[in-house]
C-alpha atoms as a PDB file:
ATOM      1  CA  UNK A   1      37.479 -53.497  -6.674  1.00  0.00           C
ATOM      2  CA  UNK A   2      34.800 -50.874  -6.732  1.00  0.00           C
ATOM      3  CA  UNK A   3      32.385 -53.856  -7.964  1.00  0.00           C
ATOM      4  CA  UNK A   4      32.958 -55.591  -4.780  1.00  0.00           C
ATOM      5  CA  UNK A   5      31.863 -52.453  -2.214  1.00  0.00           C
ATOM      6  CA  UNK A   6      30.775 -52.694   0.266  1.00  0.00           C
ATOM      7  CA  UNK A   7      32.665 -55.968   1.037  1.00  0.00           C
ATOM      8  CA  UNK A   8      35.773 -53.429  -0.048  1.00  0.00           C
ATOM      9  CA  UNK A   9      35.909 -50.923   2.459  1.00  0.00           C
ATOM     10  CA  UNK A  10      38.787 -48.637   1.015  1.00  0.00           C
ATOM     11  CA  UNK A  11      41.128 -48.644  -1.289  1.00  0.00           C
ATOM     12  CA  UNK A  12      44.859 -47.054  -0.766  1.00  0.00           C
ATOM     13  CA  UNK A  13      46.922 -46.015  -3.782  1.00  0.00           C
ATOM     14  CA  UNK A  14      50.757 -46.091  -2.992  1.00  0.00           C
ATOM     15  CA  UNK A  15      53.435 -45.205  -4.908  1.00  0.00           C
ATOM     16  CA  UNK A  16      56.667 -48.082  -4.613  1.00  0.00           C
ATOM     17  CA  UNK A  17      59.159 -47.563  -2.528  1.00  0.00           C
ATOM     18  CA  UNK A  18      62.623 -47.566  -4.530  1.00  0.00           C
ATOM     19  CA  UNK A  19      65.233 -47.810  -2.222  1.00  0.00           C
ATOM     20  CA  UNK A  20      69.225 -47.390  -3.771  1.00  0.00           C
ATOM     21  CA  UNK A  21      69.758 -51.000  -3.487  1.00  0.00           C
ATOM     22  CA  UNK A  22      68.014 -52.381  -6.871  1.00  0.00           C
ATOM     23  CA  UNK A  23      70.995 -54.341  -8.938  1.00  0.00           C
ATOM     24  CA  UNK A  24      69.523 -56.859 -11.464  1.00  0.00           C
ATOM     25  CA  UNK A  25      66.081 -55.634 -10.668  1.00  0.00           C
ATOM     26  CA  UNK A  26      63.141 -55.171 -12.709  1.00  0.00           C
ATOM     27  CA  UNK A  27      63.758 -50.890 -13.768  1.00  0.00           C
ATOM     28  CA  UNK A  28      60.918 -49.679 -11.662  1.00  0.00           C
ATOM     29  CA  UNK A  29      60.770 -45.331 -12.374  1.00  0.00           C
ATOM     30  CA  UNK A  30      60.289 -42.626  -9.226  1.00  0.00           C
ATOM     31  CA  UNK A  31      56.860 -40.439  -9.850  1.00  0.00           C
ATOM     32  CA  UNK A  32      57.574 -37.196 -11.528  1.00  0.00           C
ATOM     33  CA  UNK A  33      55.617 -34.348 -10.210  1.00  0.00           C
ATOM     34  CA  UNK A  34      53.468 -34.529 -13.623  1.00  0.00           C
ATOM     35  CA  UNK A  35      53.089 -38.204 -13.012  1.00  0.00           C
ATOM     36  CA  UNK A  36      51.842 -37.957  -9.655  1.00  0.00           C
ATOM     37  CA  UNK A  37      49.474 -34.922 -11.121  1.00  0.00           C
ATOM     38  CA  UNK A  38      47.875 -37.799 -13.158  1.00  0.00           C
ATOM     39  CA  UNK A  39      47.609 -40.066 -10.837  1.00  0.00           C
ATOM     40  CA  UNK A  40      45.887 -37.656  -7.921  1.00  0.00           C
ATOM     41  CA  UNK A  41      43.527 -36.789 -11.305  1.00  0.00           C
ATOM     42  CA  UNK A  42      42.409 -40.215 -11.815  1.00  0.00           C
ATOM     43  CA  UNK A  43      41.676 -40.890  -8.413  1.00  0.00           C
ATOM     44  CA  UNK A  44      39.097 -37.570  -8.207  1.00  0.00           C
ATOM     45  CA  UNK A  45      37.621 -38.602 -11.102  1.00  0.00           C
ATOM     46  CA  UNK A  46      37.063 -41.858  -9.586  1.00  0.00           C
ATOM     47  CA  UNK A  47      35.636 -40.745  -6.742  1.00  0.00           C
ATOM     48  CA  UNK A  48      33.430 -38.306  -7.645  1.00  0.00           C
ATOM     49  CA  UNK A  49      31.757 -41.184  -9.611  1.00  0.00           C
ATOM     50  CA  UNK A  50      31.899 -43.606  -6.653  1.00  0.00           C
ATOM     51  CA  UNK A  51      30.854 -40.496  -4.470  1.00  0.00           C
ATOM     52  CA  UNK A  52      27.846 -39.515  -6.349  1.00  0.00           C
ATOM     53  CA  UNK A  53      26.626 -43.434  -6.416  1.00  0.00           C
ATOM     54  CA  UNK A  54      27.302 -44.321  -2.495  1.00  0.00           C
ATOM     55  CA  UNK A  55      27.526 -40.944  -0.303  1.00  0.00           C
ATOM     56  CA  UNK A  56      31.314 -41.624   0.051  1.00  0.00           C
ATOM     57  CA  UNK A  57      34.829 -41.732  -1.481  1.00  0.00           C
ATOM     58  CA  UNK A  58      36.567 -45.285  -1.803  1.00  0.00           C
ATOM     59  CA  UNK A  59      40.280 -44.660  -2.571  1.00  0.00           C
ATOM     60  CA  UNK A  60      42.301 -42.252  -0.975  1.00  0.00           C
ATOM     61  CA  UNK A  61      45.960 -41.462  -2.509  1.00  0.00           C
ATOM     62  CA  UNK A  62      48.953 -41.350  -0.348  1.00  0.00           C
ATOM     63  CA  UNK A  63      50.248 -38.176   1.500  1.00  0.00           C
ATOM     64  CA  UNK A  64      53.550 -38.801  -1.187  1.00  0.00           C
ATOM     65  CA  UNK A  65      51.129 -38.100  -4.230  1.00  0.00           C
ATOM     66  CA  UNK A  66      50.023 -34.527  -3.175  1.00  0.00           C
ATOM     67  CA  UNK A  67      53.342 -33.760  -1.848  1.00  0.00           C
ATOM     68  CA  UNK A  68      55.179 -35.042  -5.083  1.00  0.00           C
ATOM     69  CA  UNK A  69      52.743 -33.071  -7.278  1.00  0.00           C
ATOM     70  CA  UNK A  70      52.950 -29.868  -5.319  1.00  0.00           C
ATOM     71  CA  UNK A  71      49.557 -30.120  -4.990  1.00  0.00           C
ATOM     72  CA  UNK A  72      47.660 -28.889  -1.386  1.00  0.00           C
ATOM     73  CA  UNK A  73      46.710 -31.922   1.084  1.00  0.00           C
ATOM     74  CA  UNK A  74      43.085 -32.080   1.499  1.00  0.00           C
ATOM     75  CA  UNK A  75      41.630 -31.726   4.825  1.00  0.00           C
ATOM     76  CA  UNK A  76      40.423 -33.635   7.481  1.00  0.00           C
ATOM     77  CA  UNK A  77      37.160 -33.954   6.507  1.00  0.00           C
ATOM     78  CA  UNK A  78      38.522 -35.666   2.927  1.00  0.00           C
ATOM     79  CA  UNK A  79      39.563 -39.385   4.427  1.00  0.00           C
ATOM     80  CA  UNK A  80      35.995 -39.724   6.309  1.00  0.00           C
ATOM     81  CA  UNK A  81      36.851 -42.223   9.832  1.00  0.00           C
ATOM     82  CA  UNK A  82      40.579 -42.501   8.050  1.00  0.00           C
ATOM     83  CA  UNK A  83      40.312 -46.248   6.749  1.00  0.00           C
ATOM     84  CA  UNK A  84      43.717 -46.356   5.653  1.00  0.00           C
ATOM     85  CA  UNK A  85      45.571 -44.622   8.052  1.00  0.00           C
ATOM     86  CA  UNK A  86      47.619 -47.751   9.531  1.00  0.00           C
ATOM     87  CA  UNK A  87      48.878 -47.276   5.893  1.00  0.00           C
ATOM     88  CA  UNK A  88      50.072 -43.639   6.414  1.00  0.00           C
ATOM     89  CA  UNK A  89      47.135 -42.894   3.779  1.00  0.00           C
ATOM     90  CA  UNK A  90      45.874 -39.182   5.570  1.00  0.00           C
ATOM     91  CA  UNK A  91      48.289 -38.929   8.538  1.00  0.00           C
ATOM     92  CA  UNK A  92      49.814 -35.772   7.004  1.00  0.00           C
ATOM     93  CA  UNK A  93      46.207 -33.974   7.713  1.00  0.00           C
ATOM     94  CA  UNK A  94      45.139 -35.699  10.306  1.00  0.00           C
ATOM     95  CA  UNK A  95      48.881 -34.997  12.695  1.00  0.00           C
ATOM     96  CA  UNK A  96      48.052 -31.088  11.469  1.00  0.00           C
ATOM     97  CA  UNK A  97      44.689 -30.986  12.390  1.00  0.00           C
ATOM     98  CA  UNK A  98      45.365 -32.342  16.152  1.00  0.00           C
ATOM     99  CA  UNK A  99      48.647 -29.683  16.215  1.00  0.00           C
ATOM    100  CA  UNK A 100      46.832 -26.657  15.280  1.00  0.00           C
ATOM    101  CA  UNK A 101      43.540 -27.782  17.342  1.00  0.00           C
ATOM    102  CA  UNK A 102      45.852 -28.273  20.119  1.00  0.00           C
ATOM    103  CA  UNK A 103      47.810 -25.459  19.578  1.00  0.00           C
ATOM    104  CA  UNK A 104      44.159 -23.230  19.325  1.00  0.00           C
ATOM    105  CA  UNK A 105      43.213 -24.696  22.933  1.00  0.00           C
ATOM    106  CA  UNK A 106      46.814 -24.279  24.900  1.00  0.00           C
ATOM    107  CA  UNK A 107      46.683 -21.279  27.474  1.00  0.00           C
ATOM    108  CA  UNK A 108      49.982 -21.247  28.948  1.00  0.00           C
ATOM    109  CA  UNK A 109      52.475 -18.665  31.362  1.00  0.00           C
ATOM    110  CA  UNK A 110      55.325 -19.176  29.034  1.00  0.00           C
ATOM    111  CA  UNK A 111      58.466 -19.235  31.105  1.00  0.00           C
ATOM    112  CA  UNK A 112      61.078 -15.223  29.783  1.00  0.00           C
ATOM    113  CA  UNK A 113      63.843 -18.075  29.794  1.00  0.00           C
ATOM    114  CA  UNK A 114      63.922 -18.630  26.141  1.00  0.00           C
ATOM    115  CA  UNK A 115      64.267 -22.721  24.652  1.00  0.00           C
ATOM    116  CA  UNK A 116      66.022 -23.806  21.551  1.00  0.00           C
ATOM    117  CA  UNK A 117      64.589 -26.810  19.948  1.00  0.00           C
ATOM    118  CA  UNK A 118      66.172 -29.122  17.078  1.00  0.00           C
ATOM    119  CA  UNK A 119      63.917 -31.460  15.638  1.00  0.00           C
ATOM    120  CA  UNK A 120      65.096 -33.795  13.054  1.00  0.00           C
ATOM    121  CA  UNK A 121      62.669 -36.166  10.630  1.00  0.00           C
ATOM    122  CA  UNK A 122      62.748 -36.906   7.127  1.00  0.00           C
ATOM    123  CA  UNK A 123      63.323 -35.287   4.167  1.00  0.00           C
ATOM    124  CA  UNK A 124      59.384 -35.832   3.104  1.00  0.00           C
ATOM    125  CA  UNK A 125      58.089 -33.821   6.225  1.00  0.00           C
ATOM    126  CA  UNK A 126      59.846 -31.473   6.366  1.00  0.00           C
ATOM    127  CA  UNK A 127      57.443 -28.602   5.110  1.00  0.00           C
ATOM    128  CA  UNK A 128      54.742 -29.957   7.752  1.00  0.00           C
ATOM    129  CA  UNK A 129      57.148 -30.053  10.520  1.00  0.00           C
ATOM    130  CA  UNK A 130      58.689 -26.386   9.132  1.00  0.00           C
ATOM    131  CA  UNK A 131      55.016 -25.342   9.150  1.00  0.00           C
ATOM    132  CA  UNK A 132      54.132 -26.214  12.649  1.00  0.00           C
ATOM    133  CA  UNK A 133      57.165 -24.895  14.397  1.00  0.00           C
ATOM    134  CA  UNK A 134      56.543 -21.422  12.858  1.00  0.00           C
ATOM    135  CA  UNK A 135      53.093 -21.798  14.528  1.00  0.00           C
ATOM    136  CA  UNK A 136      54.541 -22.423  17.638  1.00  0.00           C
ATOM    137  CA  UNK A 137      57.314 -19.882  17.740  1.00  0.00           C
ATOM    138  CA  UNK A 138      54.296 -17.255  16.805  1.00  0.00           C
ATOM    139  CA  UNK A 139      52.312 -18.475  19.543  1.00  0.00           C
ATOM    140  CA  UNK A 140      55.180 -18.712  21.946  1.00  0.00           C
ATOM    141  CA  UNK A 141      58.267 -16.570  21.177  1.00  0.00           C
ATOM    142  CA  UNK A 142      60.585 -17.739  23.996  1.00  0.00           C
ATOM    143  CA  UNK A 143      60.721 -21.012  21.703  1.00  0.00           C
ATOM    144  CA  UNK A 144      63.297 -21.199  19.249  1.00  0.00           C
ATOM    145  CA  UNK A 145      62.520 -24.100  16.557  1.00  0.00           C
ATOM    146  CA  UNK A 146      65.069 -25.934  13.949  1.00  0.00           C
ATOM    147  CA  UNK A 147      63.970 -27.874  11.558  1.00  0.00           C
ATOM    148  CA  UNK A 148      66.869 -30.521  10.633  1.00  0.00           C
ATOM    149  CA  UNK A 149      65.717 -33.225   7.510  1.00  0.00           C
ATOM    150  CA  UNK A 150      67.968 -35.976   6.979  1.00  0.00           C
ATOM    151  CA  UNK A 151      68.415 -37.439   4.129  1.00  0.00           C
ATOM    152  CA  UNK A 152      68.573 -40.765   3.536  1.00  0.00           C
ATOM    153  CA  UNK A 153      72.209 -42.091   2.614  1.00  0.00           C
ATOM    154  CA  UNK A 154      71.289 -46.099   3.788  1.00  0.00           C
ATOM    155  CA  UNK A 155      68.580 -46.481   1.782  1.00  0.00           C
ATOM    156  CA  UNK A 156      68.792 -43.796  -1.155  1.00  0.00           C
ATOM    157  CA  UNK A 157      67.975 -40.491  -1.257  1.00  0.00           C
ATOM    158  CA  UNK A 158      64.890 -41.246  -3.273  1.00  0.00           C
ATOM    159  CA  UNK A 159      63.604 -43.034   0.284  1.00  0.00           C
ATOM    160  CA  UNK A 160      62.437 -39.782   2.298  1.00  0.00           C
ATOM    161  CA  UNK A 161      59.852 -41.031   4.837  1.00  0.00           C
ATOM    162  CA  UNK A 162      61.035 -40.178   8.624  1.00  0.00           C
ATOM    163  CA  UNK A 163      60.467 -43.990   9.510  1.00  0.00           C
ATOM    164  CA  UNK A 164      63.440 -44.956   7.276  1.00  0.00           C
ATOM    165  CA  UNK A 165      66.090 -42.391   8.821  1.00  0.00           C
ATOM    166  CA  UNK A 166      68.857 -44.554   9.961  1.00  0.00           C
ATOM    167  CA  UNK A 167      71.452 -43.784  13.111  1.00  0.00           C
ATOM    168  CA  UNK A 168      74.398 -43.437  10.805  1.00  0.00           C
ATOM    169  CA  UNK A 169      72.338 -40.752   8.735  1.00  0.00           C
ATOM    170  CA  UNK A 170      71.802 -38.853  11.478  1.00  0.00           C
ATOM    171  CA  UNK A 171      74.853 -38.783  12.967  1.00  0.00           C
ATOM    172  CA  UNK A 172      76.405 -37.881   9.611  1.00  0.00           C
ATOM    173  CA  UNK A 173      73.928 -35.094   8.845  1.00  0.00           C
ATOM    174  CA  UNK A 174      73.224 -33.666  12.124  1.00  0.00           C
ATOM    175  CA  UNK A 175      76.890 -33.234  13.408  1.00  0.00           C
ATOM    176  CA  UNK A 176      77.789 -29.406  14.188  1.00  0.00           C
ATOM    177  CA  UNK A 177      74.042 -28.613  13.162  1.00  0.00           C
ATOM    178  CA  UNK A 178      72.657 -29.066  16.668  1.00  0.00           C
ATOM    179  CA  UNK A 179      72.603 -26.087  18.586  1.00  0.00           C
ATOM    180  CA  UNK A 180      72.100 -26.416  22.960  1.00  0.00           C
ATOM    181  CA  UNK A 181      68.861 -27.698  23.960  1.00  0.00           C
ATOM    182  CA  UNK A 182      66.054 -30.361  23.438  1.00  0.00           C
ATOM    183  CA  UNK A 183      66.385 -32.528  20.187  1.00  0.00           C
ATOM    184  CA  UNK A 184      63.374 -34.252  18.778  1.00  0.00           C
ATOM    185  CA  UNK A 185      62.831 -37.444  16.824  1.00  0.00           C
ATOM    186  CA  UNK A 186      59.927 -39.174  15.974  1.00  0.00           C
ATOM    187  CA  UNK A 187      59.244 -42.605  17.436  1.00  0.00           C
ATOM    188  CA  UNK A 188      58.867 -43.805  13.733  1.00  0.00           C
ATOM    189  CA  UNK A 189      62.478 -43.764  13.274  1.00  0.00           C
ATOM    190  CA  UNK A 190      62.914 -46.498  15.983  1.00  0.00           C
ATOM    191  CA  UNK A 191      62.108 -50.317  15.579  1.00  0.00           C
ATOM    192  CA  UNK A 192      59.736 -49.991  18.422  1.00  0.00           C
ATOM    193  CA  UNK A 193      59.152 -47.977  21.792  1.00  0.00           C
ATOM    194  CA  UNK A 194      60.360 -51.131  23.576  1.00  0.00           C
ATOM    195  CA  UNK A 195      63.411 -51.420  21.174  1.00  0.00           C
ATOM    196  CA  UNK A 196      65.348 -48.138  20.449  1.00  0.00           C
ATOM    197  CA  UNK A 197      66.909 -48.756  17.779  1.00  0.00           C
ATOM    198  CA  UNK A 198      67.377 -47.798  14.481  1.00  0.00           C
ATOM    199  CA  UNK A 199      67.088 -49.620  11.139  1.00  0.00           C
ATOM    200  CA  UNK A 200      71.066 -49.942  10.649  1.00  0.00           C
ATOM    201  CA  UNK A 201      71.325 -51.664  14.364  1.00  0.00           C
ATOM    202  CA  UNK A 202      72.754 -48.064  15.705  1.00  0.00           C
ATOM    203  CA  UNK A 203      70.772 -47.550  19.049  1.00  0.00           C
ATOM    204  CA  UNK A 204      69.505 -44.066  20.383  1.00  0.00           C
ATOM    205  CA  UNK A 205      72.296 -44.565  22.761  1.00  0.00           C
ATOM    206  CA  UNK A 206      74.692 -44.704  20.240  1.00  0.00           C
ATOM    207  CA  UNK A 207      73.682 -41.897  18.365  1.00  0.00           C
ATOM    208  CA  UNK A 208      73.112 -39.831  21.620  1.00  0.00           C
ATOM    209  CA  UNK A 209      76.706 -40.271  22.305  1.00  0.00           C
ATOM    210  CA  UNK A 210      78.424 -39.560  18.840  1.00  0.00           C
ATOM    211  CA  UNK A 211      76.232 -35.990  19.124  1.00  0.00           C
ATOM    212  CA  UNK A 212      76.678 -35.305  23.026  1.00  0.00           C
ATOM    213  CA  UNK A 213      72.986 -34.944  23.062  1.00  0.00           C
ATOM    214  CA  UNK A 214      69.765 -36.175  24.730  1.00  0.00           C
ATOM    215  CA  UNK A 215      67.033 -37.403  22.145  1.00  0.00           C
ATOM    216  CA  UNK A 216      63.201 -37.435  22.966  1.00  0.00           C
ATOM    217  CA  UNK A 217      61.808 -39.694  21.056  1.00  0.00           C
ATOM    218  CA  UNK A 218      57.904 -38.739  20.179  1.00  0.00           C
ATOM    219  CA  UNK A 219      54.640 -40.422  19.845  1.00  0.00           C
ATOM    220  CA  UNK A 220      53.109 -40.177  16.343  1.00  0.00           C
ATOM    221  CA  UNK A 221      49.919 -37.439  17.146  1.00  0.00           C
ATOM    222  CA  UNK A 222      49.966 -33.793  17.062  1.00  0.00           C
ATOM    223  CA  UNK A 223      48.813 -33.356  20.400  1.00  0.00           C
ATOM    224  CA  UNK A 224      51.988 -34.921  21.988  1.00  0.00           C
ATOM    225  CA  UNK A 225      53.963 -33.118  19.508  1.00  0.00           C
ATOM    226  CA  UNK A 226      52.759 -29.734  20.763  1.00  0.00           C
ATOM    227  CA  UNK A 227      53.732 -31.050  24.033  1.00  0.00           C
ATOM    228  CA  UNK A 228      57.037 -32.103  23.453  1.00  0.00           C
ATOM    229  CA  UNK A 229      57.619 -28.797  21.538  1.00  0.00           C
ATOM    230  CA  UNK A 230      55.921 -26.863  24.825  1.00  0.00           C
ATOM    231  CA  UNK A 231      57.948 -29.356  27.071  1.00  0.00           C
ATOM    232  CA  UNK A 232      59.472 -26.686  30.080  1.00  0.00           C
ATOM    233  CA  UNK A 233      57.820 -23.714  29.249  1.00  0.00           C
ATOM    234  CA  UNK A 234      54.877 -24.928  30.653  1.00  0.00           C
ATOM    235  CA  UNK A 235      54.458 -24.490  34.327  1.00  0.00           C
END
């Protein structure tokens, strides 16, 4: 493919998805955390050949690679204009970098009423999403965050992107966990901002009810993160 630049733009490398649901199938094996070592190793080596021919990198690894291999995710300046981010190739740096740069630039009165917030995602974000709501309670201490990852019972607990989460998972997992106040979800987890619903048919209604709680769906940047996670206290 490299042969072919610059008529190949980018390249993304993606580990399978194995979901729980795989009778009769080809035996396809999850990436152990050595295994996605190697694979993060090949790709630098790659691209510091690529880089040192053309000024640039050409394949960029999925955010499941470095997670999988413990390994830190690079920063911003690593996926260039982000070529494969419709992929979720780079989103992990690039939603931190727009939280903490928001984060940086908010001046705000917080309100002495304190605010519990519950947000709930997917096993796989969970360290981000732990990460950026100890920024914010530092920042702001009349905000209380919860972290609450759900793992994924529909699909297989090898499945642990937020996007997959299904109604029934959440209502399962999330059931006497939820203390009083906002609850967060990310729009991912929906079929589409027109269509709230989940992957198993359950709509937000439906899961709203079985929890007795309102659920804010929100939009996939770190800037309206920070603002759902400011929501009231700012005034």
């Amino acid at each position: 493919l490299a042969e072919l630049y610059p008529a190949v733009q980018s390249i993304a490398a993606v580990p399978a998805g194995l979901t729980a649901h795989r009778a009769g199938l080809a035996e396809l094996r999850p990436y152990t955390k050595e295994g996605a070592a190697g694979v993060l190793g090949i790709i630098g080596r790659f691209n510091e050949r690529f880089y040192a021919e053309n000024g640039r990198n050409l394949c960029y690894p999925a955010d499941e690679f470095f997670l999988k291999a413990g390994v830190t995710m690079p920063d911003i300046e690593y996926y260039g204009d982000f070529p494969q981010l419709d992929n979720g190739v780079g989103i992990w740096a690039l939603f931190k970098g727009e939280f903490l740069t928001a984060l940086d630039e908010t001046e705000i009165k917080p309100k002495k009423k304190s605010e519990h917030i519950t947000m709930i995602t997917g096993v796989l974000a969970t360290g981000l999403i732990e990460y950026l709501a100890a920024a914010v309670m530092q920042k702001f201490p009349g905000i209380n965050i919860d972290v609450l990852p759900v793992k994924n019972k529909f699909f297989g607990e090898s499945v642990t992107v937020a996007g997959l989460v299904t109604g029934k998972d959440i209502i399962e997992q999330a059931t006497g966990r939820i203390k009083p106040g906002r609850v967060l979800i990310p729009y991912s987890m929906l079929k589409s901002r027109e269509e709230k619903v989940f992957l198993d048919d359950m709509t937000l209604k439906n899961v709203e009810k079985a929890l007795k709680v309102k659920m804010t769906p929100v939009k996939p940047d770190g800037k309206s993160f920070l603002k759902e996670c400011l929501g009231s206290q700012v005034f």
